[in-house]
N, C-alpha and C. Protein backbone atom coordinates (compact mmCIF):
# COMPACT_ATOMS: atom_id res chain seq x y z
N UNK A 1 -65.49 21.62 -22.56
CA UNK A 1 -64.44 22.63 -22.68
C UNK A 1 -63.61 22.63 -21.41
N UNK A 2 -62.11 22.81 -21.43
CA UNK A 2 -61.28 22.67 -20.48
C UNK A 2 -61.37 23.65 -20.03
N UNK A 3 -61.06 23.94 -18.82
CA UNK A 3 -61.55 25.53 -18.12
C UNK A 3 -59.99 25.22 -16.89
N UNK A 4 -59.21 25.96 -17.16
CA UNK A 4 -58.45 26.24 -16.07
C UNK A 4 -58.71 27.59 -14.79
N UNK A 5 -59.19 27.52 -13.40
CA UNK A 5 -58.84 28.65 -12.41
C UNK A 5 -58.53 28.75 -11.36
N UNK A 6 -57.78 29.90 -11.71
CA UNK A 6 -56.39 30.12 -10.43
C UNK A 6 -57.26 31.00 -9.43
N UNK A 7 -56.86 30.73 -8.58
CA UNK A 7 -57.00 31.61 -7.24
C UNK A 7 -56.13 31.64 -5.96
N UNK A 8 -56.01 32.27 -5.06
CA UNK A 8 -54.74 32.98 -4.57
C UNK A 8 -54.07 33.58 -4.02
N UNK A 9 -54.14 34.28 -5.52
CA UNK A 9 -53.13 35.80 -5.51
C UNK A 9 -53.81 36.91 -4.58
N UNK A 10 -53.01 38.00 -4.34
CA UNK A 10 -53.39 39.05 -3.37
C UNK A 10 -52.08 39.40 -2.94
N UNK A 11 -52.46 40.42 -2.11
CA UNK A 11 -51.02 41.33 -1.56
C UNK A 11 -50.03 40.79 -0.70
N UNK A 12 -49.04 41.09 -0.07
CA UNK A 12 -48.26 40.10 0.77
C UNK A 12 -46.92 41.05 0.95
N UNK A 13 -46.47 41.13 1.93
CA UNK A 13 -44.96 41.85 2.10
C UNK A 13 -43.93 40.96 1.58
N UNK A 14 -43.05 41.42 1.15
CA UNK A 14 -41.52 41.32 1.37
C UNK A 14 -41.08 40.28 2.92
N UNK A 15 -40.86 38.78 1.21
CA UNK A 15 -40.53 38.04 2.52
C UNK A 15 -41.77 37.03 2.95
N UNK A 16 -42.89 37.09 2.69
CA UNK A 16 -43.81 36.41 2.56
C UNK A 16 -44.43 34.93 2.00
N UNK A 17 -45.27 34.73 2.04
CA UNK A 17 -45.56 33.13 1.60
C UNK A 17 -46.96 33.79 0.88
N UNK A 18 -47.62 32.80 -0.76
CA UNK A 18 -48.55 32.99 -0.67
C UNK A 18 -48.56 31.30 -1.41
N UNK A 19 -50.08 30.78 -1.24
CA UNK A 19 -49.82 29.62 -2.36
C UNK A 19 -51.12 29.95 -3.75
N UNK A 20 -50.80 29.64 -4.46
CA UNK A 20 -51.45 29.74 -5.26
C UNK A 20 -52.15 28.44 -5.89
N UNK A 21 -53.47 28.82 -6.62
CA UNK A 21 -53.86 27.33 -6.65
C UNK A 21 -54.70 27.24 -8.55
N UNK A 22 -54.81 26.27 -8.78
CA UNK A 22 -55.43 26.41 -10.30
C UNK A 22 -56.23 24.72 -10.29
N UNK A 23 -57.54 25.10 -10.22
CA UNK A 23 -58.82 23.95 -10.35
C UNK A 23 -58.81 24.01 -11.88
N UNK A 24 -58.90 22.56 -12.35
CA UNK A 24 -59.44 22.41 -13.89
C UNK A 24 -60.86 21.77 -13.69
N UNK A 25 -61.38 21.60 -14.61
CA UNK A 25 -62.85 21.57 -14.83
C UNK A 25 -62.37 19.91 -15.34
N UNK A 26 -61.86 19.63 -15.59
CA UNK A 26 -61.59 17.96 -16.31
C UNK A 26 -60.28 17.40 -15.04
N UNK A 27 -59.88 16.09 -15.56
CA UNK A 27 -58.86 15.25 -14.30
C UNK A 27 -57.60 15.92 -14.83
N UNK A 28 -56.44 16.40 -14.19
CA UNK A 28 -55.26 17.04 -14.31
C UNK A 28 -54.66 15.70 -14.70
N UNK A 29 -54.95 14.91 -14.50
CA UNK A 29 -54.09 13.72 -15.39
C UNK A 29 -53.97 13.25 -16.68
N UNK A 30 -54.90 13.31 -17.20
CA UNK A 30 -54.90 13.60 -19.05
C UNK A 30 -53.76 14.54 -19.38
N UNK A 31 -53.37 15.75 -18.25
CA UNK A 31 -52.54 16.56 -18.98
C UNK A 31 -50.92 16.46 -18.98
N UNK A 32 -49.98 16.13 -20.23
CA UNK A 32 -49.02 15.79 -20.03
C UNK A 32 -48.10 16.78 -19.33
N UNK A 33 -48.07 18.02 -19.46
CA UNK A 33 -47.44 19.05 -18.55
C UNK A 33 -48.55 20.04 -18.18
N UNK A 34 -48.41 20.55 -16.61
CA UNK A 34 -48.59 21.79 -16.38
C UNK A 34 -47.93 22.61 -15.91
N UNK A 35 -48.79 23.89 -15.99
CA UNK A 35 -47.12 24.95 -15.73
C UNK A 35 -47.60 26.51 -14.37
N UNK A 36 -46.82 27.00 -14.36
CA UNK A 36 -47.54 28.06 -13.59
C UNK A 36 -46.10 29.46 -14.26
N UNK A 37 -46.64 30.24 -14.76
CA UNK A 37 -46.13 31.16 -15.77
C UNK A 37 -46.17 32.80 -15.36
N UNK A 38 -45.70 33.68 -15.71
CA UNK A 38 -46.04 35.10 -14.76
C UNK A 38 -45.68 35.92 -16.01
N UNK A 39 -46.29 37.30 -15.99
CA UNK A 39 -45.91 38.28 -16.45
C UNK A 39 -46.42 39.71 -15.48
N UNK A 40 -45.30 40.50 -15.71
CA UNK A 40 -45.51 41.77 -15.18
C UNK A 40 -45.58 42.62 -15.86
N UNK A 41 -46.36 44.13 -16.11
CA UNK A 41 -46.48 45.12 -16.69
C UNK A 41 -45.14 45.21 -17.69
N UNK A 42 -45.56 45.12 -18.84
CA UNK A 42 -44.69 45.73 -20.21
C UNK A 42 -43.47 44.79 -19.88
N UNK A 43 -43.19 43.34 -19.73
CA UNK A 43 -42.79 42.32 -19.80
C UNK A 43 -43.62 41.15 -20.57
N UNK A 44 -42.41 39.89 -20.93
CA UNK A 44 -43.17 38.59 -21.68
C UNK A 44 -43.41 38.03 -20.44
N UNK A 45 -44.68 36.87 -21.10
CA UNK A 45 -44.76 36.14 -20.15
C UNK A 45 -43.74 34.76 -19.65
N UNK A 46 -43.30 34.53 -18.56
CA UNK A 46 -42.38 33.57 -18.32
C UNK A 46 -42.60 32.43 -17.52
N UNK A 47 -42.20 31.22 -17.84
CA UNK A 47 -42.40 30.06 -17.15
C UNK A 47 -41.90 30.16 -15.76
N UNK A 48 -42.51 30.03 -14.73
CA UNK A 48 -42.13 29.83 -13.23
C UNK A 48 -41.54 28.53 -12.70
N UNK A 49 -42.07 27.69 -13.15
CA UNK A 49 -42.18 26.33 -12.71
C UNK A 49 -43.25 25.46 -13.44
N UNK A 50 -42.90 24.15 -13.67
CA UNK A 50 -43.84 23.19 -14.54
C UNK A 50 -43.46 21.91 -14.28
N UNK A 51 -45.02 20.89 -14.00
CA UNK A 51 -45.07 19.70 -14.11
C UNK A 51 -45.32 18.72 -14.85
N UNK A 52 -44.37 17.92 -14.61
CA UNK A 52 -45.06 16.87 -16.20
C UNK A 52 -45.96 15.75 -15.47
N UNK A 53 -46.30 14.76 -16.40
CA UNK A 53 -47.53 13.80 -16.04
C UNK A 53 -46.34 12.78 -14.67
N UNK A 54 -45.12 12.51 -15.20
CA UNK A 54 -44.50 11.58 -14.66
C UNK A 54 -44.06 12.18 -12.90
N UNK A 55 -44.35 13.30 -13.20
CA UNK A 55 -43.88 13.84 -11.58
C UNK A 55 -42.76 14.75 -11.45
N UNK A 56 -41.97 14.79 -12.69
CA UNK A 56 -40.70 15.65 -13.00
C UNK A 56 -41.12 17.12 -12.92
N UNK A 57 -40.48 17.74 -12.19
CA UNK A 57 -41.01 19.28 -11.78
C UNK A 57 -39.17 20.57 -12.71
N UNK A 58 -39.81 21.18 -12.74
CA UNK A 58 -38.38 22.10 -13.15
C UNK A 58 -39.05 23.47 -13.11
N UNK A 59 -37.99 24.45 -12.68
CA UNK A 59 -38.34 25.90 -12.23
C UNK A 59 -37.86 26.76 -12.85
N UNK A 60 -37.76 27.98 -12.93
CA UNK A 60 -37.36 28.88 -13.30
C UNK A 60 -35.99 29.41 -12.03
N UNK A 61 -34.82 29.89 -12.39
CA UNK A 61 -33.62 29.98 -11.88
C UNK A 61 -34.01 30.78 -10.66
N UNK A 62 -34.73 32.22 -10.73
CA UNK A 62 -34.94 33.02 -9.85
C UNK A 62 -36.08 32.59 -8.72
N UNK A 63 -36.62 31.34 -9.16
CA UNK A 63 -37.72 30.82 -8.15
C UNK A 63 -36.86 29.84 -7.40
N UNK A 64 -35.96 29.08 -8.01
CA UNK A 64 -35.56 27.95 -7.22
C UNK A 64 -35.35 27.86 -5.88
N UNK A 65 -35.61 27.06 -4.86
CA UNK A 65 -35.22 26.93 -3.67
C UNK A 65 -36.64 28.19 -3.10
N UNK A 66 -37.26 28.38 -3.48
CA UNK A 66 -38.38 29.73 -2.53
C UNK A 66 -39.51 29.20 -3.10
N UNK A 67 -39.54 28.69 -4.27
CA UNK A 67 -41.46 28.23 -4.91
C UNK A 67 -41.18 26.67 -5.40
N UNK A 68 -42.91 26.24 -4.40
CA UNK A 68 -42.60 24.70 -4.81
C UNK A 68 -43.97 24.51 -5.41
N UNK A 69 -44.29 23.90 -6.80
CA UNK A 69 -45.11 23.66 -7.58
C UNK A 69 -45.54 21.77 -7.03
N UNK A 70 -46.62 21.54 -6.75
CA UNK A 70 -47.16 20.40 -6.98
C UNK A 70 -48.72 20.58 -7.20
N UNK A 71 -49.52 19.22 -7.30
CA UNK A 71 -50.65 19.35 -7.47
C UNK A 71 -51.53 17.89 -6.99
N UNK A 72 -52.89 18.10 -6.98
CA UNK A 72 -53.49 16.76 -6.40
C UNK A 72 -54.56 16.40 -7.26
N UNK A 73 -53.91 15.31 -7.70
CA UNK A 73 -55.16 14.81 -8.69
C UNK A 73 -56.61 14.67 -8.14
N UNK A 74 -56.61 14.28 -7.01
CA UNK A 74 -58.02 13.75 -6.45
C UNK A 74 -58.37 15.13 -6.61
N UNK A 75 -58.02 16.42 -6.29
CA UNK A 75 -58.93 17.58 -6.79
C UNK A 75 -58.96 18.08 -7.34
N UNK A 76 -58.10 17.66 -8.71
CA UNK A 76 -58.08 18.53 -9.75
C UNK A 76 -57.11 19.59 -9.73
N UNK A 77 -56.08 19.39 -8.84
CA UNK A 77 -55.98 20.73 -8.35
C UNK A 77 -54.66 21.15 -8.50
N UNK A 78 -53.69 22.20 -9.10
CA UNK A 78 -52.23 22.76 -9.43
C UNK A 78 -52.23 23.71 -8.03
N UNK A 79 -51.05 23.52 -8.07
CA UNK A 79 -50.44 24.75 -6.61
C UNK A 79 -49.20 24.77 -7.08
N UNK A 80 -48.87 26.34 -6.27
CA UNK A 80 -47.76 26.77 -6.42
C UNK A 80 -47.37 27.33 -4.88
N UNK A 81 -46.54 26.96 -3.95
CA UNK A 81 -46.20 27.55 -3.20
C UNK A 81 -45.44 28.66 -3.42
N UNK A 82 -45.74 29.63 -2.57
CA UNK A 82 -44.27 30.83 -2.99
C UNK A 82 -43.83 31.37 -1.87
N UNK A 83 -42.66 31.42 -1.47
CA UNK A 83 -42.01 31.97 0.02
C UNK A 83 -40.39 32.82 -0.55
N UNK A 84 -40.43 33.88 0.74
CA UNK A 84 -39.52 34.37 0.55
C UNK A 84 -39.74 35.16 -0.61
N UNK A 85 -40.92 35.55 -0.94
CA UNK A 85 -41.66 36.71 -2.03
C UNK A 85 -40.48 38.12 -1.70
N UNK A 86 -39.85 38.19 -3.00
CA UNK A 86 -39.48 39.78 -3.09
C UNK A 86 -39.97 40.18 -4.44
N UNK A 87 -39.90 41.79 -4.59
CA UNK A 87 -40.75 42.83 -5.19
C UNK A 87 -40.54 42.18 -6.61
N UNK A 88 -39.75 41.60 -7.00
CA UNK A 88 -39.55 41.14 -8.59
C UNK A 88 -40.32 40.14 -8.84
N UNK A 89 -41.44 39.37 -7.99
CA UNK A 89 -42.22 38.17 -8.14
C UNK A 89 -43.61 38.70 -8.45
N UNK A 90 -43.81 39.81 -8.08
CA UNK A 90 -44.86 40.45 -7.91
C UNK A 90 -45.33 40.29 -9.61
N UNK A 91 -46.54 40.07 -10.08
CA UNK A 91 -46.72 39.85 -11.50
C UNK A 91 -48.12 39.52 -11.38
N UNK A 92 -48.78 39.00 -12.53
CA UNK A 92 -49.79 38.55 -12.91
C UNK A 92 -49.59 36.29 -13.06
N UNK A 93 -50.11 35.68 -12.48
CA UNK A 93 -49.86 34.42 -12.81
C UNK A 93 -50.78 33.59 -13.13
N UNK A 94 -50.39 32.81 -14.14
CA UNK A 94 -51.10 32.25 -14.92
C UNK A 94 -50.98 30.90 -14.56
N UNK A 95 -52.20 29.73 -15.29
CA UNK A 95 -51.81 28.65 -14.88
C UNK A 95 -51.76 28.13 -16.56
N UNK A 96 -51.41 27.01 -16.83
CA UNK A 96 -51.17 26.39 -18.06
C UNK A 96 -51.11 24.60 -18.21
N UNK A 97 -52.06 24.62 -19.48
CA UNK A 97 -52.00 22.79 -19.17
C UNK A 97 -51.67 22.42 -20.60
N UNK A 98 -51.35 21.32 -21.08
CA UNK A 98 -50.60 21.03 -22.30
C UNK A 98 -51.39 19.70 -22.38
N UNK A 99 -52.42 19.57 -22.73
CA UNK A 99 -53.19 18.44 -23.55
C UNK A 99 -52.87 17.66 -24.92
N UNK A 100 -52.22 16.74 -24.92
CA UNK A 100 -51.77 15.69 -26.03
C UNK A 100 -52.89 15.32 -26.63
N UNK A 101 -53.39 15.41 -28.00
CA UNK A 101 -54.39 14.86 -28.80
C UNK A 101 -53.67 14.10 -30.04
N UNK A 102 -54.78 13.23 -30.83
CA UNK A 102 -54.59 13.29 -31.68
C UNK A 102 -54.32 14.17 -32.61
N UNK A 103 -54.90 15.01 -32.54
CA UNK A 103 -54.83 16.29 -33.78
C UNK A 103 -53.63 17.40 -33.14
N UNK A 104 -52.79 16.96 -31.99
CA UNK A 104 -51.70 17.24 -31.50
C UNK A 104 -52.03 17.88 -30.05
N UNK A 105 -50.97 18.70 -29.78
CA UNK A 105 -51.11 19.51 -28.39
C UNK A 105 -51.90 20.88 -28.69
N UNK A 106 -52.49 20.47 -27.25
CA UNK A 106 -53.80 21.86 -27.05
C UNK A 106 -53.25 22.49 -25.60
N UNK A 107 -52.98 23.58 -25.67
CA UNK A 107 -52.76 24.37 -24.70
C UNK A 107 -54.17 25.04 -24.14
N UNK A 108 -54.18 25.03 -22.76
CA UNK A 108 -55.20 25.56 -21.95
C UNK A 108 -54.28 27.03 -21.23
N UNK A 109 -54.95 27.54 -20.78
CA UNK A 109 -54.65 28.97 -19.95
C UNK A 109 -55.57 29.64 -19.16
N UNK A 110 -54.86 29.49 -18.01
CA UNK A 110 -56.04 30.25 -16.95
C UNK A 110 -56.29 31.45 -17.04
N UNK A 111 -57.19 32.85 -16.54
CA UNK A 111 -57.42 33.84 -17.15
C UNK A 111 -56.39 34.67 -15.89
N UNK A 112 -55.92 34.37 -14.99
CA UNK A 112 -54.41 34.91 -14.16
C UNK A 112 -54.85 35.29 -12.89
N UNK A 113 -54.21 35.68 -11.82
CA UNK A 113 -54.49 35.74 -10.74
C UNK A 113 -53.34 36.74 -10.19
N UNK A 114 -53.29 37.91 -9.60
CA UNK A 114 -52.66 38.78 -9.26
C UNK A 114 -51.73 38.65 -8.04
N UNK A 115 -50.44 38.88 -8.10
CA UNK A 115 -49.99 39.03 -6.94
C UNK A 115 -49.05 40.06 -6.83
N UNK A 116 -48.88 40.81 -5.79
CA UNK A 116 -48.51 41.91 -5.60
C UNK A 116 -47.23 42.19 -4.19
N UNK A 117 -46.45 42.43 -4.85
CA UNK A 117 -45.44 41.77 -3.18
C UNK A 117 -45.01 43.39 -2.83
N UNK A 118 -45.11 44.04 -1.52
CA UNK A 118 -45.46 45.07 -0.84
C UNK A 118 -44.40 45.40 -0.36
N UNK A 119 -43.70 46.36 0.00
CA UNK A 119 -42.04 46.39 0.85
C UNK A 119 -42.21 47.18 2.04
């Protein structure tokens, strides 16, 4: 069973850096995209930023230029940098992997990791 977890998150002022990180239990290379996704209280959840297998990265408009998503295969491992944190980032974040099968695509989901940006 694929097991995605994030860890992280925590408090941080206005203006801040945190990175965030998401270990899979299997090689992050089987997976054709991953993603790092957020929702905040009585909001959808929204894509932040996502990687594909080939290295192609794309963000979400309000992250661009402040959060940089990469990851390291040798550990399994998704990150999300985040800098220049203001109060609208503050959310719940998720991690996300997109597994190609035969029997089609299987989505994984981490169980989220909190972050909280402080003023």
């Amino acid at each position: 069973q694929v097991q995605l977890v994030e860890s992280g998150g925590g408090v941080v002022q206005v203006g801040g850096s945190l990175k965030l990180s998401c270990r899979s239990s299997v090689r992050i290379s089987v997976f054709s995209v991953m993603g790092w996704y957020r929702q905040a209280p009585g909001k959808q959840r929204d894509l932040v930023a996502g990687i594909h297998s080939g290295g192609s990265t794309n963000y979400a408009d309000s992250v661009k230029g402040r959060f940089v998503i990469s990851r390291d295969n040798a550990k399994n491992t998704l990150f999300l940098q985040m800098n220049s944190l203001k109060p609208e980032d503050a959310a719940a974040y998720y991690c996300y992997a997109r597994l190609d099968t035969l029997e089609g695509p299987v989505e994984v989901w981490g169980k989220g990791t909190l972050v909280t940006v402080s003023s």
